[in-house]
PDB file of N, CA and C in Angstrom:
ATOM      1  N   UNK A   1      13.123  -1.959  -3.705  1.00  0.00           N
ATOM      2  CA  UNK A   1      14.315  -1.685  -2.935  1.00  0.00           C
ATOM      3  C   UNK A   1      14.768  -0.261  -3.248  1.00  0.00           C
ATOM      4  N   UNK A   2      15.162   0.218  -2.228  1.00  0.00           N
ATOM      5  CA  UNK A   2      15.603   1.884  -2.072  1.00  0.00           C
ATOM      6  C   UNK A   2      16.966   1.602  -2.389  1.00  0.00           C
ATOM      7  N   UNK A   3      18.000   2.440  -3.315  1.00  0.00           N
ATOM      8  CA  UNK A   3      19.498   2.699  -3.119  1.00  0.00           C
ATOM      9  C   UNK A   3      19.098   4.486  -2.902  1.00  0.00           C
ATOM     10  N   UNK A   4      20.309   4.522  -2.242  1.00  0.00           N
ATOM     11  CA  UNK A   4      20.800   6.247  -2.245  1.00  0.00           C
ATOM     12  C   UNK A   4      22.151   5.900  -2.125  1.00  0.00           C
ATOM     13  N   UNK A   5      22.208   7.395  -2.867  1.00  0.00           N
ATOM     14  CA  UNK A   5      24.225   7.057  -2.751  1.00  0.00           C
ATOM     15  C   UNK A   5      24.401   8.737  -3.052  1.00  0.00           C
ATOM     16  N   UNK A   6      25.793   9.338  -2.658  1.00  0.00           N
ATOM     17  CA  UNK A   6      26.187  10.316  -3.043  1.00  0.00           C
ATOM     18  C   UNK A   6      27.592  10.594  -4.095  1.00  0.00           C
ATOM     19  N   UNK A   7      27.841  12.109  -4.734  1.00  0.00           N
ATOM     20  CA  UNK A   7      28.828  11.977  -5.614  1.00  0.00           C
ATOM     21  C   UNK A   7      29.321  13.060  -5.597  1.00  0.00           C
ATOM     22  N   UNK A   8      30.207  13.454  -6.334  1.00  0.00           N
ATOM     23  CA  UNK A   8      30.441  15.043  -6.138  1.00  0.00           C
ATOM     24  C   UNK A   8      30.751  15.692  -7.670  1.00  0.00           C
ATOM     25  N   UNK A   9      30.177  16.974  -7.512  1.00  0.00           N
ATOM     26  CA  UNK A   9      30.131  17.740  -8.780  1.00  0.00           C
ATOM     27  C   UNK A   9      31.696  18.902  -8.750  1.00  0.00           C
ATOM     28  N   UNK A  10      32.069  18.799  -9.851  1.00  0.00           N
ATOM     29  CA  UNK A  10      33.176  20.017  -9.996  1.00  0.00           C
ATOM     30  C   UNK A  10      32.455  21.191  -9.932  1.00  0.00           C
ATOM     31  N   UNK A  11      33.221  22.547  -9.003  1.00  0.00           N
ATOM     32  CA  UNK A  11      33.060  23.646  -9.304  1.00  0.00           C
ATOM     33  C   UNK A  11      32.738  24.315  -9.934  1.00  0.00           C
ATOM     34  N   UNK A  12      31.280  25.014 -10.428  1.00  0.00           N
ATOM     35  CA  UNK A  12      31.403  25.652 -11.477  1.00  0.00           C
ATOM     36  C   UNK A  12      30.422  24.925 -11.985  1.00  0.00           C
ATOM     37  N   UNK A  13      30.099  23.611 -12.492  1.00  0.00           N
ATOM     38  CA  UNK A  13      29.589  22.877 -13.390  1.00  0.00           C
ATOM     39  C   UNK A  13      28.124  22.403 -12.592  1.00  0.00           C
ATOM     40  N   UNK A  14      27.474  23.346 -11.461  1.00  0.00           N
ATOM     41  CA  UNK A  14      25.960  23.372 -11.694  1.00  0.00           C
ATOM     42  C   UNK A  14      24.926  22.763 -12.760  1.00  0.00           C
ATOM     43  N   UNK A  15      25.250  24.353 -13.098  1.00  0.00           N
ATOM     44  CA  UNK A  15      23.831  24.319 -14.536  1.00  0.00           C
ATOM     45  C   UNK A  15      24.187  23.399 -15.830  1.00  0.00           C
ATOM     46  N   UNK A  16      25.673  23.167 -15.782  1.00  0.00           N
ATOM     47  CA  UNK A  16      25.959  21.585 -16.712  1.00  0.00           C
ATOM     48  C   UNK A  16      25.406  20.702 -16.599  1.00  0.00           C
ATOM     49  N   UNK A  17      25.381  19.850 -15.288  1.00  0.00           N
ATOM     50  CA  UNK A  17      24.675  18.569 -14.791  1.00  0.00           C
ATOM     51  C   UNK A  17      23.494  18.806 -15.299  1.00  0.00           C
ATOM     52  N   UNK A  18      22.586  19.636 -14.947  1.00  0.00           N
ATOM     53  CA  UNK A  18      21.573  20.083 -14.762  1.00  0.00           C
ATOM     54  C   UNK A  18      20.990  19.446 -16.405  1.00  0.00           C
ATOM     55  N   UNK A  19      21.443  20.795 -17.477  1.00  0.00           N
ATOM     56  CA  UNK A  19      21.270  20.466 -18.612  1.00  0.00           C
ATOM     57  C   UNK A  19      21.249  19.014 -18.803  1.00  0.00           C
ATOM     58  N   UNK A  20      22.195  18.272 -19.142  1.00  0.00           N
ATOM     59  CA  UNK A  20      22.776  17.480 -19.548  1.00  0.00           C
ATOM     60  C   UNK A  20      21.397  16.108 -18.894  1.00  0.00           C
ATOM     61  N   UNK A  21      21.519  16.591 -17.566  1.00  0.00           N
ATOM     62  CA  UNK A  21      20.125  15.641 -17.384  1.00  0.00           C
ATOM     63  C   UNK A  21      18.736  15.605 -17.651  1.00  0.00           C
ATOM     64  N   UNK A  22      18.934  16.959 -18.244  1.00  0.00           N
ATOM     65  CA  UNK A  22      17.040  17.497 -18.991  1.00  0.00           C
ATOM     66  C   UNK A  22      17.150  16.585 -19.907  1.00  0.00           C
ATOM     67  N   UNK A  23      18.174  16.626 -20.591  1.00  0.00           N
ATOM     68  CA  UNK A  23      18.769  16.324 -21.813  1.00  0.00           C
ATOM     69  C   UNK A  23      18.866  14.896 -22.064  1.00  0.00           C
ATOM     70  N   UNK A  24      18.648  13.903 -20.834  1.00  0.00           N
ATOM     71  CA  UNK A  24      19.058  12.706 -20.600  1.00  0.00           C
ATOM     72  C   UNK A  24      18.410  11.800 -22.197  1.00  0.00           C
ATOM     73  N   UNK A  25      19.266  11.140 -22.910  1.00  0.00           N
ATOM     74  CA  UNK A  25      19.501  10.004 -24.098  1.00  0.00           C
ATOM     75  C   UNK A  25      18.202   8.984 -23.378  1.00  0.00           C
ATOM     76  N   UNK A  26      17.216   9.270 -24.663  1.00  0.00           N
ATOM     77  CA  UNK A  26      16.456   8.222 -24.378  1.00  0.00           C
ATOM     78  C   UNK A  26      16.624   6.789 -24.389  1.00  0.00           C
ATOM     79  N   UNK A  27      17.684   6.496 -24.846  1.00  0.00           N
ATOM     80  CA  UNK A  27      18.679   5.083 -24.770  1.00  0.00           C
ATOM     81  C   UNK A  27      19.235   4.978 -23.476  1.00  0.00           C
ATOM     82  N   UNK A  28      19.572   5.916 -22.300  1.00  0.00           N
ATOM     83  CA  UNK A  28      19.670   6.125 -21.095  1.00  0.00           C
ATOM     84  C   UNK A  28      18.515   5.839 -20.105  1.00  0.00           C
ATOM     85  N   UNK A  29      17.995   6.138 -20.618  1.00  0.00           N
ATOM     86  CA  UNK A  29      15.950   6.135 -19.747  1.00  0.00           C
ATOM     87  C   UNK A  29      15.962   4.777 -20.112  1.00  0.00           C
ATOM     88  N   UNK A  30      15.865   3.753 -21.097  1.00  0.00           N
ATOM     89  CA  UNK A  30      15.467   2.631 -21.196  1.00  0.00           C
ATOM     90  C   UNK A  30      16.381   1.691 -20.897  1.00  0.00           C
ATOM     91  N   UNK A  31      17.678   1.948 -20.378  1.00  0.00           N
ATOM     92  CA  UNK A  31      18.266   0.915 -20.075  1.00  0.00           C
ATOM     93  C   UNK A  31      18.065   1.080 -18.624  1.00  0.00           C
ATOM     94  N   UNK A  32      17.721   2.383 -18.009  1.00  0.00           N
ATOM     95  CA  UNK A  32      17.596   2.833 -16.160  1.00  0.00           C
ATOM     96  C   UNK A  32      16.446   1.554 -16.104  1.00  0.00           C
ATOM     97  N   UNK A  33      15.460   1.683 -17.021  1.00  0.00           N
ATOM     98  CA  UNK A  33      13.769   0.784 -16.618  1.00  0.00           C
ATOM     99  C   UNK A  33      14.175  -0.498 -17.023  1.00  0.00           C
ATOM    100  N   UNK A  34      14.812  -0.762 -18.362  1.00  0.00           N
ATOM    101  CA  UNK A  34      15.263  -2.284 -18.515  1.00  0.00           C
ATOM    102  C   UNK A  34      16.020  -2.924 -17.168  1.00  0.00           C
ATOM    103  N   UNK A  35      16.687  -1.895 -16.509  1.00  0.00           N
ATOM    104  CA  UNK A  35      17.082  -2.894 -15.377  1.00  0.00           C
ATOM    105  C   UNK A  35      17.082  -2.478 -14.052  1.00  0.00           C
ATOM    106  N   UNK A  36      15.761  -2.214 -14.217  1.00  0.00           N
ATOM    107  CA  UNK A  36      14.816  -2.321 -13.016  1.00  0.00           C
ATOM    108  C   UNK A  36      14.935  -0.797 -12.051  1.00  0.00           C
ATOM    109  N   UNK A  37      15.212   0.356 -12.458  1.00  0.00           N
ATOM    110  CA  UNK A  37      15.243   1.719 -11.969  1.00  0.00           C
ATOM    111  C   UNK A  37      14.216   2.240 -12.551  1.00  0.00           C
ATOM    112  N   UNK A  38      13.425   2.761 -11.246  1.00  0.00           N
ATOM    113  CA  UNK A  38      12.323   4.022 -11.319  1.00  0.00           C
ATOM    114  C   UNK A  38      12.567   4.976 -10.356  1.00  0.00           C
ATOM    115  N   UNK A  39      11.691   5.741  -9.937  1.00  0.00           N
ATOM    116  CA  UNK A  39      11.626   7.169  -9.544  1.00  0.00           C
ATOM    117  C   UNK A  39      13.113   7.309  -8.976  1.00  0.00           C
ATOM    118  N   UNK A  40      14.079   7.984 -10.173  1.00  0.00           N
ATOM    119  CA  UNK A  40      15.232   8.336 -10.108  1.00  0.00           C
ATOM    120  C   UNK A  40      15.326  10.000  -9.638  1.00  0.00           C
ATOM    121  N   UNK A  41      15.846  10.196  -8.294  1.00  0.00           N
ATOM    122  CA  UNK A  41      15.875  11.666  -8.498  1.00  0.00           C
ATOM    123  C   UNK A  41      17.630  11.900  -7.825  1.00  0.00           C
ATOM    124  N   UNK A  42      18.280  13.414  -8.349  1.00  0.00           N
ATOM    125  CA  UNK A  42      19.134  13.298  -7.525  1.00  0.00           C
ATOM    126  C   UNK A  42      19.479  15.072  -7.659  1.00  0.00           C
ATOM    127  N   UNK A  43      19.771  15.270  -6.453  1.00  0.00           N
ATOM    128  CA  UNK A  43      19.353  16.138  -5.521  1.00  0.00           C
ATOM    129  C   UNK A  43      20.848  17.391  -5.565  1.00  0.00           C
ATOM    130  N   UNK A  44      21.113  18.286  -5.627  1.00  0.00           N
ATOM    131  CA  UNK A  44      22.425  19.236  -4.908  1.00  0.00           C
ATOM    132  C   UNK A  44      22.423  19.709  -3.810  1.00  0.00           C
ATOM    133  N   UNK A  45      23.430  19.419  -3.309  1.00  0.00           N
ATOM    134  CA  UNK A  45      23.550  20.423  -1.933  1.00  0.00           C
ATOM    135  C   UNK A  45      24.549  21.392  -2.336  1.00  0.00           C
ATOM    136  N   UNK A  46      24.082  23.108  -2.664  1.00  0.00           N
ATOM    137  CA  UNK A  46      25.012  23.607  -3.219  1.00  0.00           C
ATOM    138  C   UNK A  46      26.233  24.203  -2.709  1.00  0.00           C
ATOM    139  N   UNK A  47      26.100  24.358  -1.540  1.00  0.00           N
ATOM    140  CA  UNK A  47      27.020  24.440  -0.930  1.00  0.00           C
ATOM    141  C   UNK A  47      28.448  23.352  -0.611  1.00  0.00           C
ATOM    142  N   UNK A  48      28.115  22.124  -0.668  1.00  0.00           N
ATOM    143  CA  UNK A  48      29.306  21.401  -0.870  1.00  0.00           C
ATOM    144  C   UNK A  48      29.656  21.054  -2.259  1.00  0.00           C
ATOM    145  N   UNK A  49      28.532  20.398  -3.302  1.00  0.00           N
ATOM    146  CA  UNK A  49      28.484  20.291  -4.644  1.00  0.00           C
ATOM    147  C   UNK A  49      28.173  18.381  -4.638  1.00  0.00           C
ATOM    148  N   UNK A  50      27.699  18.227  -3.342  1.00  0.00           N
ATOM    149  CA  UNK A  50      27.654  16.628  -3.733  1.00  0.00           C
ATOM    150  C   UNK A  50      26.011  16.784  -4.050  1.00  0.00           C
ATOM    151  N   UNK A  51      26.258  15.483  -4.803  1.00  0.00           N
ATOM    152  CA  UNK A  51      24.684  15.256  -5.463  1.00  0.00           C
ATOM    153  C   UNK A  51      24.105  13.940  -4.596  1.00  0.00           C
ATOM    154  N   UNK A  52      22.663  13.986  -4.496  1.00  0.00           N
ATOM    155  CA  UNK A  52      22.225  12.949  -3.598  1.00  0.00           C
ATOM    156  C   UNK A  52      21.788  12.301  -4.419  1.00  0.00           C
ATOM    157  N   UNK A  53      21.583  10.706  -4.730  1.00  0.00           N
ATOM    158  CA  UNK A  53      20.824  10.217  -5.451  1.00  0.00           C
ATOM    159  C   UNK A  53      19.810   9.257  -4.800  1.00  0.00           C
ATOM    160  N   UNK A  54      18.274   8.923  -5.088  1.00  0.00           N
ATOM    161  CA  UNK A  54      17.757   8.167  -5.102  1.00  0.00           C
ATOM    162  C   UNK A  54      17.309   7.586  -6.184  1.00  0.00           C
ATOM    163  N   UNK A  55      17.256   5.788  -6.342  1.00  0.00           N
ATOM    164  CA  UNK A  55      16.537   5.578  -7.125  1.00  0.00           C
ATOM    165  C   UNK A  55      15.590   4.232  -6.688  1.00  0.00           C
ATOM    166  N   UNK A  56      14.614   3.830  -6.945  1.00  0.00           N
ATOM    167  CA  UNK A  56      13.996   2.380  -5.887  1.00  0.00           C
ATOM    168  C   UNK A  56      14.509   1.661  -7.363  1.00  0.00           C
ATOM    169  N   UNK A  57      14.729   0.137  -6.846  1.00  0.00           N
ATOM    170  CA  UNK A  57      15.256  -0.587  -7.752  1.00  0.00           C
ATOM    171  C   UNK A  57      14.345  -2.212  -7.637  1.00  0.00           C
ATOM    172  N   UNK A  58      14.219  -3.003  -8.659  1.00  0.00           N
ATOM    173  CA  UNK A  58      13.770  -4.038  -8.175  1.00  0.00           C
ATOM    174  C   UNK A  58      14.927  -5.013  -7.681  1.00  0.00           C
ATOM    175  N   UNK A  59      15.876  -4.940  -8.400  1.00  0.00           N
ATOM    176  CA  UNK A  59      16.415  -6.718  -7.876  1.00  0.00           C
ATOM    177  C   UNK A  59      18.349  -5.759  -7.747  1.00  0.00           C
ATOM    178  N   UNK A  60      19.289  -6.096  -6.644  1.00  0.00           N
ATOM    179  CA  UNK A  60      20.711  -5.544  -6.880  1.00  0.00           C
ATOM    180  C   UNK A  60      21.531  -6.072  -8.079  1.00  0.00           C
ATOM    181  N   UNK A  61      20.749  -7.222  -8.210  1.00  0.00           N
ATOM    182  CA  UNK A  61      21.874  -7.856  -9.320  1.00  0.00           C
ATOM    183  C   UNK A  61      21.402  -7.297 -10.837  1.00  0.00           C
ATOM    184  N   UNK A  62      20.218  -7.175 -11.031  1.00  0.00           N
ATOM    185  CA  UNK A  62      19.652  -6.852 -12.562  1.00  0.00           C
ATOM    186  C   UNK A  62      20.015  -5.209 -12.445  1.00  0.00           C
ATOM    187  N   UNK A  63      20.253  -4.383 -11.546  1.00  0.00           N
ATOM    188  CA  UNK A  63      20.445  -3.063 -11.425  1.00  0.00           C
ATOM    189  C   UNK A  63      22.330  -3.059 -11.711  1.00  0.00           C
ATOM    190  N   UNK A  64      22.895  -3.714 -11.378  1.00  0.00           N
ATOM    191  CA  UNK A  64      24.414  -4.191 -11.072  1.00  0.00           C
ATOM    192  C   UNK A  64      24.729  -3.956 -12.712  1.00  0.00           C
ATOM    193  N   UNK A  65      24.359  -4.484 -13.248  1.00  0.00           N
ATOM    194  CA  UNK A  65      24.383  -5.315 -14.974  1.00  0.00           C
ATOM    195  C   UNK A  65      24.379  -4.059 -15.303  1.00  0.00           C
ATOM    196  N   UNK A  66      23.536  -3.144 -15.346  1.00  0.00           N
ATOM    197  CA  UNK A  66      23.026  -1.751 -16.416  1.00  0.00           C
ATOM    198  C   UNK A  66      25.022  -1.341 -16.510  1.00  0.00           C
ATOM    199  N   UNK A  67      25.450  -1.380 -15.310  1.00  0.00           N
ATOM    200  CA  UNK A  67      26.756  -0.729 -15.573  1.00  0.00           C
ATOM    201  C   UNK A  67      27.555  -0.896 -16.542  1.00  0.00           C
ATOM    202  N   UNK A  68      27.543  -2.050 -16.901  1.00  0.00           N
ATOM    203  CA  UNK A  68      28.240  -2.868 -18.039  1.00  0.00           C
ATOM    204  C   UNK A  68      27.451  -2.880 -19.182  1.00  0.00           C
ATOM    205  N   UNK A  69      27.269  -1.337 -19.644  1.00  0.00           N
ATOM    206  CA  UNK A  69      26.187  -1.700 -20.663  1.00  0.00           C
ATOM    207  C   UNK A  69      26.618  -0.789 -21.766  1.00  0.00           C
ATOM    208  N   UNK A  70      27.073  -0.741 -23.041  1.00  0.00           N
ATOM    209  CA  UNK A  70      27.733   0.576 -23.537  1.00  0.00           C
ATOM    210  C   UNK A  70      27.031   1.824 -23.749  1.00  0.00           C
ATOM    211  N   UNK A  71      25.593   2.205 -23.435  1.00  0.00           N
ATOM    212  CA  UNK A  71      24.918   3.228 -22.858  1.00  0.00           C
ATOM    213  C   UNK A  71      25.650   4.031 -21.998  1.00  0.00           C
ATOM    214  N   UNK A  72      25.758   3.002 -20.744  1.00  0.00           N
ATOM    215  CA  UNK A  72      26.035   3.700 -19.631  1.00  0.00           C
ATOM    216  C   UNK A  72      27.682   4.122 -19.629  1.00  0.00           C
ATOM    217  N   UNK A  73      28.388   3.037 -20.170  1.00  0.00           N
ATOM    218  CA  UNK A  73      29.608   3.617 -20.114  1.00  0.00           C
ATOM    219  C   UNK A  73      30.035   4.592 -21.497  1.00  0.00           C
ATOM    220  N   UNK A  74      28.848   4.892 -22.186  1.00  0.00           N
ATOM    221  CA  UNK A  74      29.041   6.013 -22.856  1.00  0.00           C
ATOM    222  C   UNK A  74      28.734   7.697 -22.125  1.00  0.00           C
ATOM    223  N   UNK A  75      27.664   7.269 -21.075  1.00  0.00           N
ATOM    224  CA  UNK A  75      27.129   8.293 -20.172  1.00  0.00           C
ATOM    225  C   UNK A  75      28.129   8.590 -19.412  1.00  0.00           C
ATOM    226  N   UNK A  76      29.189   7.746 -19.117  1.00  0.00           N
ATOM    227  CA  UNK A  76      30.216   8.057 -18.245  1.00  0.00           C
ATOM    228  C   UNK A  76      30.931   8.628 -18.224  1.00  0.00           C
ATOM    229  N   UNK A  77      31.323   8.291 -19.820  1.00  0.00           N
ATOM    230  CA  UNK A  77      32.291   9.240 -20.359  1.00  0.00           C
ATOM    231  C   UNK A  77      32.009  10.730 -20.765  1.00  0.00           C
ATOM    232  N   UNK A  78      30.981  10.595 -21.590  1.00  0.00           N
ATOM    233  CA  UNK A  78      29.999  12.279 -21.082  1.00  0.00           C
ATOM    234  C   UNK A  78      30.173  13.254 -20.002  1.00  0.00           C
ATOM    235  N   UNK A  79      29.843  12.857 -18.978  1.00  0.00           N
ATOM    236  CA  UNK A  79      29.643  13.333 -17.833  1.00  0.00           C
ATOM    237  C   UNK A  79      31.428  13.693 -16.624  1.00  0.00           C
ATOM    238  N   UNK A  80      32.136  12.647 -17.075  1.00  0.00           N
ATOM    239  CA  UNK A  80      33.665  12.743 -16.608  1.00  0.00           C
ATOM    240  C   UNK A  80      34.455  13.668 -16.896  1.00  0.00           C
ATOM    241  N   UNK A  81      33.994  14.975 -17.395  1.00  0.00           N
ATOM    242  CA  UNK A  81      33.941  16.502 -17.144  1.00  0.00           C
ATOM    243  C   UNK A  81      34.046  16.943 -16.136  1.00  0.00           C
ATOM    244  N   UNK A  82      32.964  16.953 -15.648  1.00  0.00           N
ATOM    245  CA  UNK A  82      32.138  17.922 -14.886  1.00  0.00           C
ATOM    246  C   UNK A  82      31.531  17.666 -13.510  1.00  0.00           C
ATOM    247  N   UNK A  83      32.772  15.935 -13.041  1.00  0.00           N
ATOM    248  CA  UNK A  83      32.100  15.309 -11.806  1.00  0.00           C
ATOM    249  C   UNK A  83      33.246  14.644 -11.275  1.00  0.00           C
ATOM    250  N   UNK A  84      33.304  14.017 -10.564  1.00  0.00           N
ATOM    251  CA  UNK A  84      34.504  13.322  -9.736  1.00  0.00           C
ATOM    252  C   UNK A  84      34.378  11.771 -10.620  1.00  0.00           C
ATOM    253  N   UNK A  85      35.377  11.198 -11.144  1.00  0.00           N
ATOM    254  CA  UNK A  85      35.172  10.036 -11.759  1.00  0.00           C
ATOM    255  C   UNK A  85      36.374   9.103 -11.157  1.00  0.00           C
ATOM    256  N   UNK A  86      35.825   7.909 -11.520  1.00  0.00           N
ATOM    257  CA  UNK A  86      36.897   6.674 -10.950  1.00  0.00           C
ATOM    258  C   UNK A  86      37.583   6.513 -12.454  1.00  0.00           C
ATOM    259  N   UNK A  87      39.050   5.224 -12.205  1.00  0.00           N
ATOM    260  CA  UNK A  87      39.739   5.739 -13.617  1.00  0.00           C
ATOM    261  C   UNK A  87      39.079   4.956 -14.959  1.00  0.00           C
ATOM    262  N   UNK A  88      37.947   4.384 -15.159  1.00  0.00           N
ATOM    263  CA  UNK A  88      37.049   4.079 -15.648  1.00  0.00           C
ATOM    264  C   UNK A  88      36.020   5.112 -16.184  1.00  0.00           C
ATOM    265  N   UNK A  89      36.149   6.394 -15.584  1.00  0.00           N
ATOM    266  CA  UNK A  89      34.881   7.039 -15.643  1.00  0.00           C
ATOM    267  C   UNK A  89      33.748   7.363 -15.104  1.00  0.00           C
ATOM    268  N   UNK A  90      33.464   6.068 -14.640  1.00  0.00           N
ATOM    269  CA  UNK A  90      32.311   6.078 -13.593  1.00  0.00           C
ATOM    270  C   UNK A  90      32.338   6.971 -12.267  1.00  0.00           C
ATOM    271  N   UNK A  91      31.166   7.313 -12.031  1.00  0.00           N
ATOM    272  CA  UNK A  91      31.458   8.657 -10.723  1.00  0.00           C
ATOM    273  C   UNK A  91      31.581   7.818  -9.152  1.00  0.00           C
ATOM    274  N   UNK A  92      32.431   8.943  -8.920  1.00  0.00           N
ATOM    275  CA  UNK A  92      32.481   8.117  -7.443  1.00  0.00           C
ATOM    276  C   UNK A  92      31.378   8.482  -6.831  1.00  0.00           C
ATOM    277  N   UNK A  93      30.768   7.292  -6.168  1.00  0.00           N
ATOM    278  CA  UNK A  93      30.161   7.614  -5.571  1.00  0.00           C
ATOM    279  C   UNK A  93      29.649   6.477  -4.536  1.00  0.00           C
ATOM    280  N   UNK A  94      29.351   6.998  -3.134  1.00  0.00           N
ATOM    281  CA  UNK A  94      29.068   6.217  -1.829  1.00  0.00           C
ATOM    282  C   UNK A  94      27.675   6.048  -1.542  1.00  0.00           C
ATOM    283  N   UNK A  95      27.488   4.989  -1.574  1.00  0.00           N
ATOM    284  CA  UNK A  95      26.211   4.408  -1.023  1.00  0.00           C
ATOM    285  C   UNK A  95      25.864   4.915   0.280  1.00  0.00           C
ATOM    286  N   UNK A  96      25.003   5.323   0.573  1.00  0.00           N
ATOM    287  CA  UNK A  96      24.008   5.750   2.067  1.00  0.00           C
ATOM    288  C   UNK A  96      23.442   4.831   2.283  1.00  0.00           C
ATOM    289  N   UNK A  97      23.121   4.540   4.075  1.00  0.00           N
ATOM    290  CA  UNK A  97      22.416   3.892   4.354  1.00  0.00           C
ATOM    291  C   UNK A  97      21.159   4.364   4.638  1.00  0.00           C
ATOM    292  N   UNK A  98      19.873   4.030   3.936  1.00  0.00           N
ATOM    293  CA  UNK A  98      18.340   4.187   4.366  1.00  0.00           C
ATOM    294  C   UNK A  98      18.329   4.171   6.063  1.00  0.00           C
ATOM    295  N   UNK A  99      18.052   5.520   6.733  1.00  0.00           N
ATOM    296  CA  UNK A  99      17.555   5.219   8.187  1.00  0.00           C
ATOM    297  C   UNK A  99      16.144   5.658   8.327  1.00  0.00           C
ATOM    298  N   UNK A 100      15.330   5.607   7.242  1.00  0.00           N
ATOM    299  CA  UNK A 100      14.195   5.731   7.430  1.00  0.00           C
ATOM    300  C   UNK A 100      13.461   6.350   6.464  1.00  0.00           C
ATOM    301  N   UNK A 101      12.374   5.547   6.072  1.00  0.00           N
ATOM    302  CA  UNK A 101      11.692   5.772   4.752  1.00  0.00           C
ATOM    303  C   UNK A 101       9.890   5.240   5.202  1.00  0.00           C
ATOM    304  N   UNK A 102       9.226   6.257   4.692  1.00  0.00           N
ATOM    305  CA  UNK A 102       8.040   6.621   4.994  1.00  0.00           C
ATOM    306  C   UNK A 102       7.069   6.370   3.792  1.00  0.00           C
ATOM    307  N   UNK A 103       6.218   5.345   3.492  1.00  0.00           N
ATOM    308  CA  UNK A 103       5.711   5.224   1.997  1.00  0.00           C
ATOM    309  C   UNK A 103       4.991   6.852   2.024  1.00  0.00           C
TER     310      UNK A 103
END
């Protein structure tokens, strides 16, 4: 299963994200694959500053769970710098709908 979703980056804070995701906590990587995320990529459009994300997932509900995981809501808090966050932390961000995907 395909998700895409978008988010938005603060001004300025480019080459932050950037880092920070070279940089990504290998305790981060294994909880993305423990629940069921692979080929994760996500994308800038620099001109507005939103980030695109894809990631294919196996199941919504075992992908759902990672959120609630203190990894991730340590990543959240990390990152709630330098991005648009909900009052949790977590980034806002809107799901896209797939209109077409090509193996």
């Amino acid at each position: 299963m395909i998700k895409t979703f978008k988010m938005k980056l603060y001004e300025g804070q480019e080459k932050e994200y950037e880092r920070r995701h070279n940089e990504l906590w290998p305790e981060m990587i294994d909880m993305i694959h423990e629940h069921g995320g692979k080929n994760y990529t996500i994308c800038l459009d620099k001109e507005t500053l939103t980030l695109f994300g894809y990631i294919e997932i196996e199941d919504e509900e075992l992908w759902s769970k990672g959120a609630d995981t203190a990894i991730n809501r340590k990543w959240w808090d990390f990152m709630a710098d330098i991005m648009e966050t909900n009052p949790d932390n977590s980034p806002v961000a809107v799901d896209l709908p797939v209109l077409f995907h090509l193996d």
